[in-house]
C-alpha atoms as a PDB file:
ATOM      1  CA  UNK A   1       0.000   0.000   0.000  1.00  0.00           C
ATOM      2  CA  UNK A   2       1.091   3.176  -0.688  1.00  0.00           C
ATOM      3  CA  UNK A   3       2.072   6.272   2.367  1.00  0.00           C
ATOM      4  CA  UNK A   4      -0.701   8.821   3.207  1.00  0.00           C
ATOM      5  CA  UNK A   5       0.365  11.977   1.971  1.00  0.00           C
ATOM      6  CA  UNK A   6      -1.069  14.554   4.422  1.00  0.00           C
ATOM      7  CA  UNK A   7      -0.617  18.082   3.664  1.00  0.00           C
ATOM      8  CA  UNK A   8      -0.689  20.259   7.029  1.00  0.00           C
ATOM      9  CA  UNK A   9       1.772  22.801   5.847  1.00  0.00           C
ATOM     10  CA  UNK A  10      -0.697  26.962   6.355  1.00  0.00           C
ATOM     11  CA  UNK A  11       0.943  28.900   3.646  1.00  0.00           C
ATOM     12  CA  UNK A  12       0.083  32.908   3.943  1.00  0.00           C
ATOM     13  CA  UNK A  13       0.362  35.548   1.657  1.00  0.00           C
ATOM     14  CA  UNK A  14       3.658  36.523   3.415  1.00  0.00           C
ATOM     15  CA  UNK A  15       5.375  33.133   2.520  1.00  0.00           C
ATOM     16  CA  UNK A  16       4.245  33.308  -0.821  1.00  0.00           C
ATOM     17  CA  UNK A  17       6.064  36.590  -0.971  1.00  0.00           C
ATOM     18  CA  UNK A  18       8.668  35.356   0.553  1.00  0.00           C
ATOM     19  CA  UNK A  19       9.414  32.513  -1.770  1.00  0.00           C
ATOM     20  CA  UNK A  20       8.821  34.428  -5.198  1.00  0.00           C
ATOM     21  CA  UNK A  21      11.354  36.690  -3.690  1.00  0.00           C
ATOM     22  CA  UNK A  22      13.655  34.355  -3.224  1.00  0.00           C
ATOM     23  CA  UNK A  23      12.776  32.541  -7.033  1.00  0.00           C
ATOM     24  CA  UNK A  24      12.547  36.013  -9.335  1.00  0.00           C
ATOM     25  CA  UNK A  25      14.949  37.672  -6.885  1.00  0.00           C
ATOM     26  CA  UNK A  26      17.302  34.963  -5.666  1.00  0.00           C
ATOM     27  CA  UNK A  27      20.942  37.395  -5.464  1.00  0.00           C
ATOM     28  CA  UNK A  28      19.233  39.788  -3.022  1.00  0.00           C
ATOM     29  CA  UNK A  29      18.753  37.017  -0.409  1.00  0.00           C
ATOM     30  CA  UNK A  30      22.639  37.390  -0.425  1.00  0.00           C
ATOM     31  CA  UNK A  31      23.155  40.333   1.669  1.00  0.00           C
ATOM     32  CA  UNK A  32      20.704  38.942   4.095  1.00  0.00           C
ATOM     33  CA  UNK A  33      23.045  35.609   5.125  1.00  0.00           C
ATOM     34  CA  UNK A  34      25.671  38.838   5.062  1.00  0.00           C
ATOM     35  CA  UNK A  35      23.693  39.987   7.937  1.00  0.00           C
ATOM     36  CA  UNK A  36      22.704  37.053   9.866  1.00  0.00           C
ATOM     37  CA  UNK A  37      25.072  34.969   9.445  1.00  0.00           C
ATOM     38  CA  UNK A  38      28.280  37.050   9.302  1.00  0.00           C
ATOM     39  CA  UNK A  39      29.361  35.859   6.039  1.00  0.00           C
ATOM     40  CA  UNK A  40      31.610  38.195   3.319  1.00  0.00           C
ATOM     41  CA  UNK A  41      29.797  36.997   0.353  1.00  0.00           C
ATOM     42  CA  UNK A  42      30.715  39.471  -2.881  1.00  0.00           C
ATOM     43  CA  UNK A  43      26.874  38.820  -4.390  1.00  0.00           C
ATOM     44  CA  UNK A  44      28.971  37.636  -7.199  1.00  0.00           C
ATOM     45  CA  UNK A  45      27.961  33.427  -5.505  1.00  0.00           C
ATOM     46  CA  UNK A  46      25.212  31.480  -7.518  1.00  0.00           C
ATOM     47  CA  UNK A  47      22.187  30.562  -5.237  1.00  0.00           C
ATOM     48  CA  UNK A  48      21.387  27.666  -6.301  1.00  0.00           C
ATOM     49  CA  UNK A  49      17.162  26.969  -5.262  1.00  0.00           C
ATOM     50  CA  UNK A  50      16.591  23.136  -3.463  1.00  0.00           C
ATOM     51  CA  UNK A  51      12.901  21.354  -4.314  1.00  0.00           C
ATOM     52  CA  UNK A  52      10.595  22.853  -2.055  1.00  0.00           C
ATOM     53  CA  UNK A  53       8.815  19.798  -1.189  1.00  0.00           C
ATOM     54  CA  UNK A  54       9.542  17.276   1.548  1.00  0.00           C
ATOM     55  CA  UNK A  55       7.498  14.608   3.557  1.00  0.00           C
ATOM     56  CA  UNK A  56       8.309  13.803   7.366  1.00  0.00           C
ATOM     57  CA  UNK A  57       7.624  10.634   8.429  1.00  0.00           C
ATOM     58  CA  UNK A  58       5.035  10.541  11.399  1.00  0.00           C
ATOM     59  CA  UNK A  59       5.016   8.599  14.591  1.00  0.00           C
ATOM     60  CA  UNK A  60       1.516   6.592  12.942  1.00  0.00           C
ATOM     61  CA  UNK A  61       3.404   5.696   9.637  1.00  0.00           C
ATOM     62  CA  UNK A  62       2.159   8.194   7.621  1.00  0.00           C
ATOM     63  CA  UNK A  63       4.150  10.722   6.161  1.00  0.00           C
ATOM     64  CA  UNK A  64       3.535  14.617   5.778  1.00  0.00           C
ATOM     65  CA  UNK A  65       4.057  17.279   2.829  1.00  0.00           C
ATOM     66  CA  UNK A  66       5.867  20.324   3.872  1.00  0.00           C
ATOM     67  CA  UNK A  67       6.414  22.985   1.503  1.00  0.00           C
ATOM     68  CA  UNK A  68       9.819  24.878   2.551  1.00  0.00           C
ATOM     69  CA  UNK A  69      10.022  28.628   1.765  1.00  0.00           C
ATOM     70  CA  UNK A  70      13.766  29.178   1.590  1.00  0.00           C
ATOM     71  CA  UNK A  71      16.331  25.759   1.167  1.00  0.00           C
ATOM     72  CA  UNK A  72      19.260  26.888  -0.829  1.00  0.00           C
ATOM     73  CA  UNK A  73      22.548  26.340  -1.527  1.00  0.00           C
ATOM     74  CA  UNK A  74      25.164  29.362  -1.978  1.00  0.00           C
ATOM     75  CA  UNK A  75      28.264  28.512  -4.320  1.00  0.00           C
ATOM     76  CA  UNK A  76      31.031  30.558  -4.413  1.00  0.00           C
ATOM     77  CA  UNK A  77      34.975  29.333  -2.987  1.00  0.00           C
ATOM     78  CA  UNK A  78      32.865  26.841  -1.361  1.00  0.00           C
ATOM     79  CA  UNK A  79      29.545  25.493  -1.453  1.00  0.00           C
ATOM     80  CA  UNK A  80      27.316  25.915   1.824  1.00  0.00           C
ATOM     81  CA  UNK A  81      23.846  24.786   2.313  1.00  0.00           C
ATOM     82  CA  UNK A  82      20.895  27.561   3.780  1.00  0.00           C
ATOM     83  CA  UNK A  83      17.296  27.137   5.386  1.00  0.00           C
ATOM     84  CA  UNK A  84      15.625  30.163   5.749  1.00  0.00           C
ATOM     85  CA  UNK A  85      12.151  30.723   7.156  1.00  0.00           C
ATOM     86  CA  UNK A  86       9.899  33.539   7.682  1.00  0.00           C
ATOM     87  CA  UNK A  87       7.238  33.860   9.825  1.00  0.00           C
ATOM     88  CA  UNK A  88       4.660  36.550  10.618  1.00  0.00           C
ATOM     89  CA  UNK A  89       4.027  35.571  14.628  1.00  0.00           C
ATOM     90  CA  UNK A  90       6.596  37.015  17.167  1.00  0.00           C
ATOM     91  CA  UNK A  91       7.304  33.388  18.893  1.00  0.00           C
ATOM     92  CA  UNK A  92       9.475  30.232  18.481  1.00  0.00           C
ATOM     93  CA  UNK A  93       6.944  27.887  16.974  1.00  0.00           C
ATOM     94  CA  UNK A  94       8.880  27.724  13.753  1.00  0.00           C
ATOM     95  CA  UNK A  95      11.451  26.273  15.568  1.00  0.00           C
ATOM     96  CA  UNK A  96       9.571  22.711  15.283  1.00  0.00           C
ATOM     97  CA  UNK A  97       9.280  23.006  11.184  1.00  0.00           C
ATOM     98  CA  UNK A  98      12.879  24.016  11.500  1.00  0.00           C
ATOM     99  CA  UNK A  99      13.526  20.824  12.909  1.00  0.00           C
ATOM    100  CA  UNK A 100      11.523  19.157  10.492  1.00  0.00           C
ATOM    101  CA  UNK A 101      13.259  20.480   7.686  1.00  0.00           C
ATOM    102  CA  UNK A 102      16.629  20.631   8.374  1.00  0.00           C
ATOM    103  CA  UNK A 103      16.713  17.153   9.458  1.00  0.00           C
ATOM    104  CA  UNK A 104      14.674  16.181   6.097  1.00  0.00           C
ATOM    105  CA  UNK A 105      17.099  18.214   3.902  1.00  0.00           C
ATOM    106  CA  UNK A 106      19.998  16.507   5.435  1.00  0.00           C
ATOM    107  CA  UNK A 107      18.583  12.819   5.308  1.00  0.00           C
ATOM    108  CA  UNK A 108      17.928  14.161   1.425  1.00  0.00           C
ATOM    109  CA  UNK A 109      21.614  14.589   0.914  1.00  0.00           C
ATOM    110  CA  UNK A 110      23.358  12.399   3.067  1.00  0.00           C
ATOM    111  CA  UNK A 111      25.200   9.187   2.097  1.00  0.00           C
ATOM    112  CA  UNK A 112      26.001   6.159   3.570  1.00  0.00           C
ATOM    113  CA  UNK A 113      29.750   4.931   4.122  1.00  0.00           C
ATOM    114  CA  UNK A 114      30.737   1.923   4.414  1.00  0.00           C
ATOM    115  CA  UNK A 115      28.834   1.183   7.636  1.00  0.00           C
ATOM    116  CA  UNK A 116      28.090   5.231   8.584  1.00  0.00           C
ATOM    117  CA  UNK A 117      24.987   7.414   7.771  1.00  0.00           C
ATOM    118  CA  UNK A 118      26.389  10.616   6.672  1.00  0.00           C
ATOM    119  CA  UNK A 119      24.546  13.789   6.798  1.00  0.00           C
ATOM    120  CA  UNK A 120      24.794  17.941   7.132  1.00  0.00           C
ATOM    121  CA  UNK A 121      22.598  19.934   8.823  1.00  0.00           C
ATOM    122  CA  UNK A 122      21.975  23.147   6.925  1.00  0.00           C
ATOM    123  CA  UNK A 123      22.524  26.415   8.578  1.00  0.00           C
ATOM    124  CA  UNK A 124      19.458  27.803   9.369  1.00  0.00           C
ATOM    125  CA  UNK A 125      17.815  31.055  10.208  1.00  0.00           C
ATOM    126  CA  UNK A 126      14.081  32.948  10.946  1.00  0.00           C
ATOM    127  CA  UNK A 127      12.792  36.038   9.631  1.00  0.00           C
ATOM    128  CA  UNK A 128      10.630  37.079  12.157  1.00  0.00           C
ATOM    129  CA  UNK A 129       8.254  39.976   9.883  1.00  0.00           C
ATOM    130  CA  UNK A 130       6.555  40.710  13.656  1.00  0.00           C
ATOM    131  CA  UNK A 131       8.346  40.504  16.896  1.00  0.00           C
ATOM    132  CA  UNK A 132       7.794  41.993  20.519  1.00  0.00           C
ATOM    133  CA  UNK A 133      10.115  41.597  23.727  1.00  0.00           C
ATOM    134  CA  UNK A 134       9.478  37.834  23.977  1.00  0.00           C
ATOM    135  CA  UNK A 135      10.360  37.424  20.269  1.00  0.00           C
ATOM    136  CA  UNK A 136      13.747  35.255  20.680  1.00  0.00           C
ATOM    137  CA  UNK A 137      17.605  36.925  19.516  1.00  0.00           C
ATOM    138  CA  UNK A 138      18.345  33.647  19.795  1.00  0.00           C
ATOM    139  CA  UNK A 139      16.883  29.745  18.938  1.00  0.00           C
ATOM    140  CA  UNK A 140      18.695  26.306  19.706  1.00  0.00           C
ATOM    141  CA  UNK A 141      17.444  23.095  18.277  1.00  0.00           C
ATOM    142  CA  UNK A 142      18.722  20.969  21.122  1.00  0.00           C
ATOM    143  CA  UNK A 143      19.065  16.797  20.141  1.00  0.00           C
ATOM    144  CA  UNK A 144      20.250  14.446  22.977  1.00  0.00           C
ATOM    145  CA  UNK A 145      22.085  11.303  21.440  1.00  0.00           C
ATOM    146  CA  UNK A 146      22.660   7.850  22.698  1.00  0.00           C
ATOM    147  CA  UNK A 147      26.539   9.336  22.081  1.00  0.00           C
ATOM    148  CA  UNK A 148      25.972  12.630  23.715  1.00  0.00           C
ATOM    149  CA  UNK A 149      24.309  15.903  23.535  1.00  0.00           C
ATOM    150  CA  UNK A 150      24.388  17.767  19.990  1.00  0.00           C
ATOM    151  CA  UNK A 151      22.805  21.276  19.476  1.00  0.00           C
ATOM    152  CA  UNK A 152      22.171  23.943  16.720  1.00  0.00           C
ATOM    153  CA  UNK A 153      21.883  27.561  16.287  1.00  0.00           C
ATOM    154  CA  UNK A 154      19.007  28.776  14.355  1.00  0.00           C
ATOM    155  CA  UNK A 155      19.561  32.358  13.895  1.00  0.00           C
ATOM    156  CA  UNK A 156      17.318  35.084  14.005  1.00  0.00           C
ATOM    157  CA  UNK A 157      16.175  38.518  11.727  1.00  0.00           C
ATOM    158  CA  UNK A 158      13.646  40.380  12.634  1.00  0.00           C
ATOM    159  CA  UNK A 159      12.264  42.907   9.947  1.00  0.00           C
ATOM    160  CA  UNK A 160      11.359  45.135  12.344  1.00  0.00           C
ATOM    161  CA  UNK A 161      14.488  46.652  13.220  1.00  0.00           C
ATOM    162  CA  UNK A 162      15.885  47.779  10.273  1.00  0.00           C
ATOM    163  CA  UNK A 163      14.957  51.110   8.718  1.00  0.00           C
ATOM    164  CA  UNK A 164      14.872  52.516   5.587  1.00  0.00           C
ATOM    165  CA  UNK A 165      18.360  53.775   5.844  1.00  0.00           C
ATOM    166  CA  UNK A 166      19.649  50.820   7.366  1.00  0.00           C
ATOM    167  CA  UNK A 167      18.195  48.148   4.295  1.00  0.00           C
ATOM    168  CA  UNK A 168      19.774  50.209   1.365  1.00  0.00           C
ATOM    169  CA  UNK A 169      22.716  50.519   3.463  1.00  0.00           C
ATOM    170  CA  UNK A 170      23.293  47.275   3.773  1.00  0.00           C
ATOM    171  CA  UNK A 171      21.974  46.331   0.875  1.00  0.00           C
ATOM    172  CA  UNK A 172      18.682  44.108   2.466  1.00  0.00           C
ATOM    173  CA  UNK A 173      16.554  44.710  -0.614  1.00  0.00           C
ATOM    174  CA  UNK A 174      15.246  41.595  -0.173  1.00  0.00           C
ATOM    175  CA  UNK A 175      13.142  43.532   3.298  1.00  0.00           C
ATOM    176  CA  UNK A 176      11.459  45.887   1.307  1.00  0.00           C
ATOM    177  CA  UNK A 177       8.196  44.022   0.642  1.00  0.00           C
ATOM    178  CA  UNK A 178       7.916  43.576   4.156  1.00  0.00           C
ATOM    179  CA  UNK A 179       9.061  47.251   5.562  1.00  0.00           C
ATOM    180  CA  UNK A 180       5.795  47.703   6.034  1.00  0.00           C
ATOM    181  CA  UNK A 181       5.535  45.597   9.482  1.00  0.00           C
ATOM    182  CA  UNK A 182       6.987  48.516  11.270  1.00  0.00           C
ATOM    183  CA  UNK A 183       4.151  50.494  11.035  1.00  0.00           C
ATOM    184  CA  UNK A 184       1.377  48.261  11.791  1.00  0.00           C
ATOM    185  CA  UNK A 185       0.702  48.744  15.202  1.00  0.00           C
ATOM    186  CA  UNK A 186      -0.014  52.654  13.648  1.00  0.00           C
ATOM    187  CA  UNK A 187      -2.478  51.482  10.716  1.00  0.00           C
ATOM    188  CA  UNK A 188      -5.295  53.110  12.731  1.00  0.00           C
ATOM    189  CA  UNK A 189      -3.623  56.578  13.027  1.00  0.00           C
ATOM    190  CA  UNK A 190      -2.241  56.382   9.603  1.00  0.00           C
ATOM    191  CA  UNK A 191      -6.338  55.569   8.185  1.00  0.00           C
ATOM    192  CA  UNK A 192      -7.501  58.414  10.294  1.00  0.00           C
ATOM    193  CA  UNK A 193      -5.048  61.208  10.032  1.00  0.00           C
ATOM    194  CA  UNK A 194      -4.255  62.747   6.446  1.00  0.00           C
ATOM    195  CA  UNK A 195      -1.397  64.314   7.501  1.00  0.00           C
ATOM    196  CA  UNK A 196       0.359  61.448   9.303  1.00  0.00           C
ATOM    197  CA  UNK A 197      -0.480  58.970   5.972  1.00  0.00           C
ATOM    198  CA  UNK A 198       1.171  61.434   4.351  1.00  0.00           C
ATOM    199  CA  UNK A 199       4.341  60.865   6.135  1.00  0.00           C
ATOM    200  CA  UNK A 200       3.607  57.082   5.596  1.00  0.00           C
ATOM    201  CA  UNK A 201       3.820  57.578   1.774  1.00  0.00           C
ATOM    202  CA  UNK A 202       6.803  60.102   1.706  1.00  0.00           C
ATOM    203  CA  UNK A 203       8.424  56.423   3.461  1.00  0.00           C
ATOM    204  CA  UNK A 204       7.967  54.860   0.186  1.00  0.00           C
ATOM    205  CA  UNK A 205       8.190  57.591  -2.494  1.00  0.00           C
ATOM    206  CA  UNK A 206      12.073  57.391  -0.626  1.00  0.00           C
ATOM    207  CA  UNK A 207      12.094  53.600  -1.152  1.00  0.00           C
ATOM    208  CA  UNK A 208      11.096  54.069  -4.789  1.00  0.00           C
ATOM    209  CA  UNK A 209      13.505  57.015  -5.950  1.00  0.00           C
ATOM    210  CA  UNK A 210      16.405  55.028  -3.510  1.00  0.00           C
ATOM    211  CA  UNK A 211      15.315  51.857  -5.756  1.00  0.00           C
ATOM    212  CA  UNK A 212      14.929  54.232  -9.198  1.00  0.00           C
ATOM    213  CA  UNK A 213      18.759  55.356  -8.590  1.00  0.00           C
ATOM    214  CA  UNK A 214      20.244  51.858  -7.901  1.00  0.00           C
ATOM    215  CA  UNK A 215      18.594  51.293 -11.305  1.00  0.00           C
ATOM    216  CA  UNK A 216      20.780  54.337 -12.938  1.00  0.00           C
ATOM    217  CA  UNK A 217      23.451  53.337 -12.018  1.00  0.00           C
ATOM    218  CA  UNK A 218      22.988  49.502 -12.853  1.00  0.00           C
ATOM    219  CA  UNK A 219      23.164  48.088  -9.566  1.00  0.00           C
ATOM    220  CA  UNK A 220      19.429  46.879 -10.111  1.00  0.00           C
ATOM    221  CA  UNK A 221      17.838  45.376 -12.972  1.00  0.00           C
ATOM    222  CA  UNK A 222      14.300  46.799 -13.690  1.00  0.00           C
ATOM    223  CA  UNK A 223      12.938  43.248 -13.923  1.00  0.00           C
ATOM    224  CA  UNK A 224      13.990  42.672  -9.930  1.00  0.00           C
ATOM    225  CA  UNK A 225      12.963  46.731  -9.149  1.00  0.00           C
ATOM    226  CA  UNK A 226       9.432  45.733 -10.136  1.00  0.00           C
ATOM    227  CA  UNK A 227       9.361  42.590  -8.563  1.00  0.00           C
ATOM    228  CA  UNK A 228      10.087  44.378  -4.851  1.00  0.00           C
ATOM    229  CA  UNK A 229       7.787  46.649  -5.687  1.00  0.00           C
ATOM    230  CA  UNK A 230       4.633  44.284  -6.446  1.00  0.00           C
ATOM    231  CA  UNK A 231       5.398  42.238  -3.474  1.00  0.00           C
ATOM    232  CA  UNK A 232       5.493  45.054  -1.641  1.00  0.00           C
ATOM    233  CA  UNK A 233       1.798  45.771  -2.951  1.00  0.00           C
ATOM    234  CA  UNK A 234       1.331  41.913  -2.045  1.00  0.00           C
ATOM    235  CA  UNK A 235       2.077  42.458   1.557  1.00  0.00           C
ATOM    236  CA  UNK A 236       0.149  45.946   2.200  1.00  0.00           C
ATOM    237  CA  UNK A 237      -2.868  44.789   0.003  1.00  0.00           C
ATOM    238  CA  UNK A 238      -3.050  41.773   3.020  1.00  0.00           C
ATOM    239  CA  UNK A 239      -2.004  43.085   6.062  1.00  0.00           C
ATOM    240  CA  UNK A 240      -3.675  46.643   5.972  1.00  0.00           C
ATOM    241  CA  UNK A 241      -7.070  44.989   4.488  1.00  0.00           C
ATOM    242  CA  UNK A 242      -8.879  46.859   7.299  1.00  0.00           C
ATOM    243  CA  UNK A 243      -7.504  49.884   6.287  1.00  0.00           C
ATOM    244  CA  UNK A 244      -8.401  51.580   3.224  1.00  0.00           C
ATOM    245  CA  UNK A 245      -6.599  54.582   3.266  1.00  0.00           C
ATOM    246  CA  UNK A 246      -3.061  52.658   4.359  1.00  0.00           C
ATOM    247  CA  UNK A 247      -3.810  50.239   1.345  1.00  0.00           C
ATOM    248  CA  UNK A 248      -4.699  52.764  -1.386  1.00  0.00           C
ATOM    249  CA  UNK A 249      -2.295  55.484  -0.045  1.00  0.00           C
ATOM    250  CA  UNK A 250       0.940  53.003  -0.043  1.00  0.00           C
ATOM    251  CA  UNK A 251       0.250  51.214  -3.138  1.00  0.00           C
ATOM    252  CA  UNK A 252      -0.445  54.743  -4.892  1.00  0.00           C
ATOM    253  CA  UNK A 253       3.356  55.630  -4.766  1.00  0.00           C
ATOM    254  CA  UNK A 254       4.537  52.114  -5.373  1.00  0.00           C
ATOM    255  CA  UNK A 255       2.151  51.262  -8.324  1.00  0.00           C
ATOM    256  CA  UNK A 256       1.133  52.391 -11.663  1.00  0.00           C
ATOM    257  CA  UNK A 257       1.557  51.342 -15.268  1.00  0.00           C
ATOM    258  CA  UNK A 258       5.048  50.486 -16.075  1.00  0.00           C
ATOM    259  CA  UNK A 259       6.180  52.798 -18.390  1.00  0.00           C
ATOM    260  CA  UNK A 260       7.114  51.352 -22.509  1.00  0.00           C
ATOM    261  CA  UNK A 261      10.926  51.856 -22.184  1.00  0.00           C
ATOM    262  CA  UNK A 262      10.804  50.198 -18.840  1.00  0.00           C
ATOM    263  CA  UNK A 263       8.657  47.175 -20.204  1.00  0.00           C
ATOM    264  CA  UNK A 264      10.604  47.067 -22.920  1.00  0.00           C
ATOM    265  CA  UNK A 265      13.804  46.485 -20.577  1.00  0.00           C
ATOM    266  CA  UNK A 266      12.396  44.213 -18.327  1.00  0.00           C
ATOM    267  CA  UNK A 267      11.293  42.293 -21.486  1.00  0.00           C
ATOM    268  CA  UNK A 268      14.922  42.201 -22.588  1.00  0.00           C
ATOM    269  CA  UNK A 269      16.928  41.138 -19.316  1.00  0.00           C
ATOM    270  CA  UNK A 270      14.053  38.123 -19.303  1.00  0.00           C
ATOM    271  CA  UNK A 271      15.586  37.022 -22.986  1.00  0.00           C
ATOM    272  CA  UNK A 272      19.019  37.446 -21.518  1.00  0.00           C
ATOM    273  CA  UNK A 273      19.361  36.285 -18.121  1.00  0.00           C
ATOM    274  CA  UNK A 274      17.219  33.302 -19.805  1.00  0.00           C
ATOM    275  CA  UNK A 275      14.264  33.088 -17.504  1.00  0.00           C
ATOM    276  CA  UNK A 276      13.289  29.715 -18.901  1.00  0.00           C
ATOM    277  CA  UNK A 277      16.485  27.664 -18.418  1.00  0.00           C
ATOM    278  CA  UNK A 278      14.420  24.947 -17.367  1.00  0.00           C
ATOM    279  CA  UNK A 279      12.478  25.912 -14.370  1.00  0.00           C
ATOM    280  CA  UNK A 280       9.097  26.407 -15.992  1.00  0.00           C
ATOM    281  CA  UNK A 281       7.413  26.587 -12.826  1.00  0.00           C
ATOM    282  CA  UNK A 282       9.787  30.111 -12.813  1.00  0.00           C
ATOM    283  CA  UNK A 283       8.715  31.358 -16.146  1.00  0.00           C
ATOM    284  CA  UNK A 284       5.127  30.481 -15.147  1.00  0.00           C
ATOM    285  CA  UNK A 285       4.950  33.250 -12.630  1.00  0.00           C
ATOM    286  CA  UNK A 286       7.192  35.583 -14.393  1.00  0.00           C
ATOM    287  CA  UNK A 287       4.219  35.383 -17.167  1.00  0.00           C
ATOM    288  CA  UNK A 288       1.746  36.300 -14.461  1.00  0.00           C
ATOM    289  CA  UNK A 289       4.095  39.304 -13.584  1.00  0.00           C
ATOM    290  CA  UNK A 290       4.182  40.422 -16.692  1.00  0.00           C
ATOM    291  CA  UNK A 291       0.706  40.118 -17.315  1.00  0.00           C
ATOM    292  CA  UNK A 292       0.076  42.470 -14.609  1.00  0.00           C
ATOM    293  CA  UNK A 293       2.428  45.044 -15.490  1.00  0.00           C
ATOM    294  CA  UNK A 294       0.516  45.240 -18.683  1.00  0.00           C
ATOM    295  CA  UNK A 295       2.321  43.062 -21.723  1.00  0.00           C
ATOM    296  CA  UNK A 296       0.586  41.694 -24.305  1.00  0.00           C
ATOM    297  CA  UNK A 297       0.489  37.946 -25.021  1.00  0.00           C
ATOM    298  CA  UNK A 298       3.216  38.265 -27.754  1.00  0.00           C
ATOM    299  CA  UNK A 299       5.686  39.693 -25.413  1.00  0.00           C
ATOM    300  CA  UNK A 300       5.463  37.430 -22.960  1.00  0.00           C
ATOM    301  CA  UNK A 301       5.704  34.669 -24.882  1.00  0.00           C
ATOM    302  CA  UNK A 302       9.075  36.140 -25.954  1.00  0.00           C
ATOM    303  CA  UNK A 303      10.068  37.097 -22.234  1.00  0.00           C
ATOM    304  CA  UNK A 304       9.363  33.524 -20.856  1.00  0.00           C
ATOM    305  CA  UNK A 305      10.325  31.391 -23.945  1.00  0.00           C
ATOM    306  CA  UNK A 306       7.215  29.333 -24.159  1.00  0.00           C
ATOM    307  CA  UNK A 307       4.688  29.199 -26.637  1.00  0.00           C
ATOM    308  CA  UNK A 308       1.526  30.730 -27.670  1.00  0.00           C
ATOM    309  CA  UNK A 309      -0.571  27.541 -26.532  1.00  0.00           C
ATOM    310  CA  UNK A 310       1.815  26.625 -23.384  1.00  0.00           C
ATOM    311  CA  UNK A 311       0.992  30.462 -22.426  1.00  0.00           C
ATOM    312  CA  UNK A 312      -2.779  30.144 -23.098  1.00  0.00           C
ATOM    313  CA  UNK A 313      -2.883  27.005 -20.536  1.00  0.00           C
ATOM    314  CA  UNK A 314      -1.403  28.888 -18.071  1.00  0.00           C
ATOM    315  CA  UNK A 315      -3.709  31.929 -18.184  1.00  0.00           C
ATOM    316  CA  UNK A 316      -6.707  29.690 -18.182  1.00  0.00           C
ATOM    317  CA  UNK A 317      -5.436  27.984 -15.237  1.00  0.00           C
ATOM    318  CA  UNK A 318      -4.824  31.843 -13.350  1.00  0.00           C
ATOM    319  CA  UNK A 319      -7.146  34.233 -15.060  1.00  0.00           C
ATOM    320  CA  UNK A 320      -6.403  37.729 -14.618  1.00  0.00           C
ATOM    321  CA  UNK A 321      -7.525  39.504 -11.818  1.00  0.00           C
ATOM    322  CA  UNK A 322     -10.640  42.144 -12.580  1.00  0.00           C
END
């Protein structure tokens, strides 16, 4: 008989964000294991993505589907392996799907020996998009062995901390979609007050020019500019749903049209940097992007590599939104 595949993994809007981020977007989640893990990368490494699929075996037999957000591995002198994990509640109940998949990912790549199991734990880490003063610096996955005790770190972010000043200056583009955490706890004020909204979207006209000049100067492609910038609209569009004037105020500096010269160049880094290579699953929802920035069929098709019937499936699967 074949295993029970039970799927108990809750994805939110803020891990889908998360991992699109770190698919369209996978350099900028570079200067983030800069930050929490102390390392020099250059940015020059290839991240390399891992399947994002596992199943844990359960105590009745059965066995699990977890969907990871973030298992990667970073190749530059050498070659390291990553788990990264956000979540949106300020405690250490990730810590348990850490577990999960860090011992899963290792068991994945480990290798017997002559008469020894092999395996790696990855390094691991939490992006904590909410936190308070319980919310951990700290986490240790503790294991006690038949041969002794072993422990892991599992490092911490939390979003919260770093301002505007402090993500372009160290480069934590990757943030920006979920900047907007900081200010939650002032939705109410912000939906009330004209003037203090105001202040809100002077926040992220700055985040736009800041992201507008790194494009000038060719630090930022336009396709990876745009895809901060809808995530961004992602994560306000959920977490200030209660707030109308938050939503519509934020997304009214970040959004709009793209502009023909700036389709036009996103079109042509997709043809170069190869989109398709492969990962159609990629070039799927880079043909949803640029369906909502506004393309027509035609270009997309170019953009993604696919053709005009492969691209009709895939909008009949996801219509566009009204």
């Amino acid at each position: 008989m074949e295993p029970q595949y039970k799927s108990s993994a809750v994805n939110t809007p803020y891990d889908d964000v998360f991992r699109t981020m770190l698919n369209d977007c996978s350099s900028l989640i570079i200067p983030v294991i800069n930050e929490v893990f102390s390392e020099q990368y250059t940015g020059e490494e290839e991240v390399i993505l891992s399947p994002e699929t596992h199943y844990i075996n359960q105590q009745d037999g059965d066995e699990v589907k977890r969907i990871t957000d973030g298992s990667f591995i970073i190749r530059g002198k050498e070659e390291r392996r990553f788990l990264c994990e956000c979540q949106s509640t300020p405690d250490s109940s990730m810590l348990v799907r850490i577990f999960e998949y860090s011992t899963q990912i290792a068991l994945d790549q480990g290798e017997v020996v002559g008469n020894v199991l092999k395996v790696e734990i990855p390094r691991s880490a939490v992006l904590f998009l909410r936190s308070n003063r319980s919310t951990p610096d700290n986490m240790v996955i503790e294991m006690k062995t038949p041969g002794g005790t072993v422990c892991f770190d599992v490092m911490v972010l939390k979003a919260q901390r770093y301002s505007i000043d402090d993500i372009f200056d160290k480069g934590l583009l990757f943030l920006i979609p979920f900047y907007i955490f900081s200010h939650e706890s002032r939705f109410a004020e912000y939906d009330a007050d004209e003037a203090k909204l105001e202040t809100l979207k002077n926040e992220y006209g700055d985040i736009v020019d800041r992201l507008d000049a790194l494009q000038r100067k060719g630090q930022l492609s336009a396709y990876t500019k745009k895809a901060i910038l809808e995530m961004a609209g992602k994560v306000v569009e959920n977490i200030a749903k209660k707030f109308e004037n938050v939503r519509e105020g934020v997304k009214s500096v970040m959004g709009g049209r793209v502009l023909e010269y700036e389709a036009k160049t996103i079109l042509r880094q997709g043809i170069e940097e190869g989109i398709k290579e492969g990962k159609m699953e990629q070039a799927r929802e880079t043909a949803f992007a640029l369906r909502a920035m506004g393309l027509k069929k035609d270009a997309i098709e170019k953009a993604v590599n696919v053709n005009a019937a492969q691209l009709e499936e895939w909008f009949l699967e996801k219509p566009a939104e009204a």
